[in-house]
Protein backbone atom coordinates (compact mmCIF):
# COMPACT_ATOMS: atom_id res chain seq x y z
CA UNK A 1 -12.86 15.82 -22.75
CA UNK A 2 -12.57 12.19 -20.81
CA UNK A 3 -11.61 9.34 -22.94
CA UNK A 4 -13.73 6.93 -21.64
CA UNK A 5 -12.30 3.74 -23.28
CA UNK A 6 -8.84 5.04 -21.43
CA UNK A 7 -10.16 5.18 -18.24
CA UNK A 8 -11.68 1.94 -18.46
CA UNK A 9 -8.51 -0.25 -19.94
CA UNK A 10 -6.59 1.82 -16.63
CA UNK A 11 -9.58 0.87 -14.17
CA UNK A 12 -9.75 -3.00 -15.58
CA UNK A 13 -5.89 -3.23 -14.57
CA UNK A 14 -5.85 -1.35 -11.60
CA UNK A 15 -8.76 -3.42 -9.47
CA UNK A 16 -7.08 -6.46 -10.73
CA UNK A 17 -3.59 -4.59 -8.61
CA UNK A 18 -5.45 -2.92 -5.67
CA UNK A 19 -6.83 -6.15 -4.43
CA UNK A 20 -4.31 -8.46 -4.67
CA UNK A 21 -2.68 -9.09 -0.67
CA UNK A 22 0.34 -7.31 -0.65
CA UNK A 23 2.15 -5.21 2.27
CA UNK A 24 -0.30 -2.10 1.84
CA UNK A 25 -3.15 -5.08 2.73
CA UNK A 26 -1.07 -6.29 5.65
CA UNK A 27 -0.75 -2.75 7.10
CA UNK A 28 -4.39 -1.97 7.14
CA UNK A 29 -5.64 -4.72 8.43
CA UNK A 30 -3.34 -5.30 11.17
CA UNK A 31 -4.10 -1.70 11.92
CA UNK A 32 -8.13 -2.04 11.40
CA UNK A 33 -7.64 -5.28 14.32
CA UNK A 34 -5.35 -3.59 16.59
CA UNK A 35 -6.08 0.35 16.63
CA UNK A 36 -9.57 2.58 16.19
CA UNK A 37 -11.58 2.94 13.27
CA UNK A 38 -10.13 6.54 12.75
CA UNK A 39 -6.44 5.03 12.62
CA UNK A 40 -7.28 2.29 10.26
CA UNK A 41 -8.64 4.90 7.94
CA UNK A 42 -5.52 7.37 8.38
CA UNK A 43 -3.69 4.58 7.27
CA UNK A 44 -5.54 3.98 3.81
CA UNK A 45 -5.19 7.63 3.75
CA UNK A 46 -1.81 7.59 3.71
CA UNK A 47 -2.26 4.83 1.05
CA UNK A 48 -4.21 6.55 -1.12
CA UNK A 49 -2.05 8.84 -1.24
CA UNK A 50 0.91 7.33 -2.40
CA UNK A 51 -1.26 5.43 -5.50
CA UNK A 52 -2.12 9.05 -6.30
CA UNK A 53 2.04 9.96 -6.73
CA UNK A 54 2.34 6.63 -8.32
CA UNK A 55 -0.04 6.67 -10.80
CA UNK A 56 0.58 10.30 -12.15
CA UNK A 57 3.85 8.86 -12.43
CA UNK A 58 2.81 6.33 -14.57
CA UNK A 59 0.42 8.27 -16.81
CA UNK A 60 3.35 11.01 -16.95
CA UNK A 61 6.24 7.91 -18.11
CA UNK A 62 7.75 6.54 -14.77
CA UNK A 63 7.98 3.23 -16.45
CA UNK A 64 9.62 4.89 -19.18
CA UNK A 65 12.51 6.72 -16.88
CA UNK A 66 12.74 2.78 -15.35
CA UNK A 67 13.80 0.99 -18.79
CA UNK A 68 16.17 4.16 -19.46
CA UNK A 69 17.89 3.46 -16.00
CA UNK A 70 17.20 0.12 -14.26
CA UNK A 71 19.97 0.53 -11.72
CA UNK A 72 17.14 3.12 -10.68
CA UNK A 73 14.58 0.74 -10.63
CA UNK A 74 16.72 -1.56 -8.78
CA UNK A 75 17.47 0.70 -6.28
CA UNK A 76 14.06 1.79 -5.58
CA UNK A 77 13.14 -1.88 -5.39
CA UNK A 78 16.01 -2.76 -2.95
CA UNK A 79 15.45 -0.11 -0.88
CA UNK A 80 11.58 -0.67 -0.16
CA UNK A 81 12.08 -4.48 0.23
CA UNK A 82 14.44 -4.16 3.26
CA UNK A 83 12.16 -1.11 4.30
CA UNK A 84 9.49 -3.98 4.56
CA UNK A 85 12.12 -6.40 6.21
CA UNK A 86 12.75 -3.87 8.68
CA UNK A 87 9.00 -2.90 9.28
CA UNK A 88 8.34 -6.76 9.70
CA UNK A 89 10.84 -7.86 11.85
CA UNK A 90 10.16 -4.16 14.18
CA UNK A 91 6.44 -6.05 14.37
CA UNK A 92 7.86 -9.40 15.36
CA UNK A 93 10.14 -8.43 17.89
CA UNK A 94 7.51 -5.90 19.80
CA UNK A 95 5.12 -8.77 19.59
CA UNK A 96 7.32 -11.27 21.39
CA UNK A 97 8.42 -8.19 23.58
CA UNK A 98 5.11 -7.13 24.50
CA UNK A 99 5.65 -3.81 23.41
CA UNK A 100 3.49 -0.96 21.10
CA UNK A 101 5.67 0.48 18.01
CA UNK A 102 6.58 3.78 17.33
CA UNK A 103 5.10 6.72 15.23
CA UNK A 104 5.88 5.73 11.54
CA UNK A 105 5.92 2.17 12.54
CA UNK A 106 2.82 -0.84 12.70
CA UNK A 107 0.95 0.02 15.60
CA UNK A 108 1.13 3.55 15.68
CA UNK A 109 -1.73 5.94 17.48
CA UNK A 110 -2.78 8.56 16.46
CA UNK A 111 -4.14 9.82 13.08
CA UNK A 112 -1.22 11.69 12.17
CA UNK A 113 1.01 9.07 13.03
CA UNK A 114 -1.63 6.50 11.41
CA UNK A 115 -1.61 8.10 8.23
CA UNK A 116 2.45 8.15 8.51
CA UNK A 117 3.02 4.50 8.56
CA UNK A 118 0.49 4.05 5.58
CA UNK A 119 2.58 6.53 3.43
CA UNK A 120 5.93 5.18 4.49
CA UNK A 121 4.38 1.41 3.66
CA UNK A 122 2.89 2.44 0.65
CA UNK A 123 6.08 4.38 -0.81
CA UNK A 124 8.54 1.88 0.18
CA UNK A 125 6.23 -1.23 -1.59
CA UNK A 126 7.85 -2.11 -4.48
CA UNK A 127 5.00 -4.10 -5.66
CA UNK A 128 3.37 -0.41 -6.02
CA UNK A 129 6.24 1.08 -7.66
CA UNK A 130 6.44 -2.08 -10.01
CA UNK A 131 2.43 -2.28 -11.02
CA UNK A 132 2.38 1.23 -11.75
CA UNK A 133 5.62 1.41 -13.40
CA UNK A 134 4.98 -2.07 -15.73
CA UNK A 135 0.98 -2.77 -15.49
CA UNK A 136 -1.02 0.76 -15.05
CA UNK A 137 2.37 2.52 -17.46
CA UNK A 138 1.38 -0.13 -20.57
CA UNK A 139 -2.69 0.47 -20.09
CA UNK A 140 -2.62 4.04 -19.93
CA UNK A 141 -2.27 6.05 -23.29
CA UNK A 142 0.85 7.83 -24.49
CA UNK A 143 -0.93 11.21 -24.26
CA UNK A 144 -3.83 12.19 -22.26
CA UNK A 145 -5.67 15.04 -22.23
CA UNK A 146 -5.99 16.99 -18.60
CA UNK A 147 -10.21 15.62 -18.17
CA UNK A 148 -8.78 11.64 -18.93
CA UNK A 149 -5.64 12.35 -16.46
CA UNK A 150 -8.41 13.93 -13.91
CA UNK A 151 -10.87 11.17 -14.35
CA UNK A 152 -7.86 8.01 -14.10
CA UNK A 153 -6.73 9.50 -10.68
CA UNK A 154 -10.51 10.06 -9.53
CA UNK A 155 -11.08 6.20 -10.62
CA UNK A 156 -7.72 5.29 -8.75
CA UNK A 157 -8.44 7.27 -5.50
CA UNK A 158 -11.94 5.84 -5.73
CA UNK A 159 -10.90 2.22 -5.84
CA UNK A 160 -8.18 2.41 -3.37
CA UNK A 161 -10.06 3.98 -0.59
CA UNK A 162 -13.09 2.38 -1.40
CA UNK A 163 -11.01 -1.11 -1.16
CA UNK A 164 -8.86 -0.36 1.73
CA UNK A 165 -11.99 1.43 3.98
CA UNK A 166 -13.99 -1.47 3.23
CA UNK A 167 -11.46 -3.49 4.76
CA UNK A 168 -10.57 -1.15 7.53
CA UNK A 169 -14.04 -0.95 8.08
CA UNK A 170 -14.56 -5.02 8.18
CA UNK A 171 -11.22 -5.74 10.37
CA UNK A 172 -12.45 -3.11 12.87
CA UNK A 173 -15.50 -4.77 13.89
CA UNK A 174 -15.73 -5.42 17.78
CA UNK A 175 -15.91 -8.93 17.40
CA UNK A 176 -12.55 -9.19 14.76
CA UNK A 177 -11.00 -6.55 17.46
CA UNK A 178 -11.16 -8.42 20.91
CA UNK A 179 -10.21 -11.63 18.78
CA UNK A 180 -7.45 -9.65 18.26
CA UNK A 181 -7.06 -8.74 21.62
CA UNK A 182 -6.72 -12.26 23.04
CA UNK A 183 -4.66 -13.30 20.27
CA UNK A 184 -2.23 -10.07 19.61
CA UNK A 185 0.97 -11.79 19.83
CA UNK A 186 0.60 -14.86 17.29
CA UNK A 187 -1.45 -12.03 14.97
CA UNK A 188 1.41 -9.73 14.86
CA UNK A 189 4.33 -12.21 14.34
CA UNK A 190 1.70 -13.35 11.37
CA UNK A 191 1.35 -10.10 10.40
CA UNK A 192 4.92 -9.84 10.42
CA UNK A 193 6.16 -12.73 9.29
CA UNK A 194 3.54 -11.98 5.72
CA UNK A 195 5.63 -8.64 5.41
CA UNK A 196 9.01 -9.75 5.85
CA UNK A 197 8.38 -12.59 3.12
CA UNK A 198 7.19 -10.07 0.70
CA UNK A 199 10.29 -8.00 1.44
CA UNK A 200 12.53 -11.17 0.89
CA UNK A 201 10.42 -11.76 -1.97
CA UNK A 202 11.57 -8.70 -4.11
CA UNK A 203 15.32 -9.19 -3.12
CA UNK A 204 15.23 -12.69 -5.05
CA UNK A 205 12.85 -11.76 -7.68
């Protein structure tokens, strides 16, 4: 049995989340602009994903193993912001350099390798980690029944691909894409520069 009411408090909170810019925003459309359709998607694959792993956590009491360690949840936090530091600054540098990045890394080709960076952006974004663990954690129920738990990841892997295609979708367009073309350099140090902020951004918080 689904607990409708559930699923709707988790889905009020988690659009609010999914939509907000963060570094999983960044990565898709920088790969929607710069890459094929089928990348772009591989990437919100890879996405998708990880908010899967994420929110089971949370229905399941990630935020719950947080409070009882927070050197844990610092850790975790640390480590994806200079992740993000890393993956922005690898963006800047090929930019100025004139060079493609590597599998794993922005600008990737490939599906496989698409659907790589996505996950590794995703999983090391402790914005994700910290919305699921504080946000989705407090509007899910204590105990759910295996039809609510179903029907809450259904709703999140509905939202977060539906969200991240559309935008894939929009940023692929051949008009957005030879934009892109003529201005790749500035784009990617932007693209960078956003990233590495939001990686600087959970070191001070």
């Amino acid at each position: 049995m689904v607990d409708g009411a559930a699923v709707l408090g988790v889905f009020s909170v988690y659009v609010a989340g999914v939509v907000i810019p963060g570094p999983n925003f960044v990565a898709v459309a920088h790969k929607a602009a710069s890459a094929t359709r089928v990348e772009a998607l591989a990437v919100v694959a890879g996405i998708v994903l990880v908010n899967l792993f994420w929110a089971s956590c949370a229905i399941l009491g990630v935020g719950i193993v947080f409070a009882a360690f927070p050197w844990l949840a610092l850790a975790v936090r640390v480590a994806g912001a200079g992740y993000l530091i890393w993956f922005g600054g690898r963006l800047i540098v090929n930019a100025s350099a004139g060079k493609p990045m590597q599998a794993g890394r922005p600008v990737a080709g490939g599906f496989r390798q698409s659907f790589a960076q996505g996950f590794a952006t995703n999983i090391a974004n402790p914005k994700s980690m910290a919305f699921f663990a504080a946000v989705f954690s407090s509007a899910a129920p204590a105990h759910v029944g295996v039809g609510t738990f179903v029907a809450m990841l259904g709703m999140v892997c509905v939202v977060a691909g539906g969200w991240y295609s559309f935008v894939a979708l929009t940023l692929s367009h051949a008009r957005i894409a030879i934009g892109y073309r003529r201005r790749k350099a500035w784009i990617d140090r932007l693209c960078g520069g956003l990233i590495v902020a939001l990686g600087v951004r959970q070191l001070i918080r």
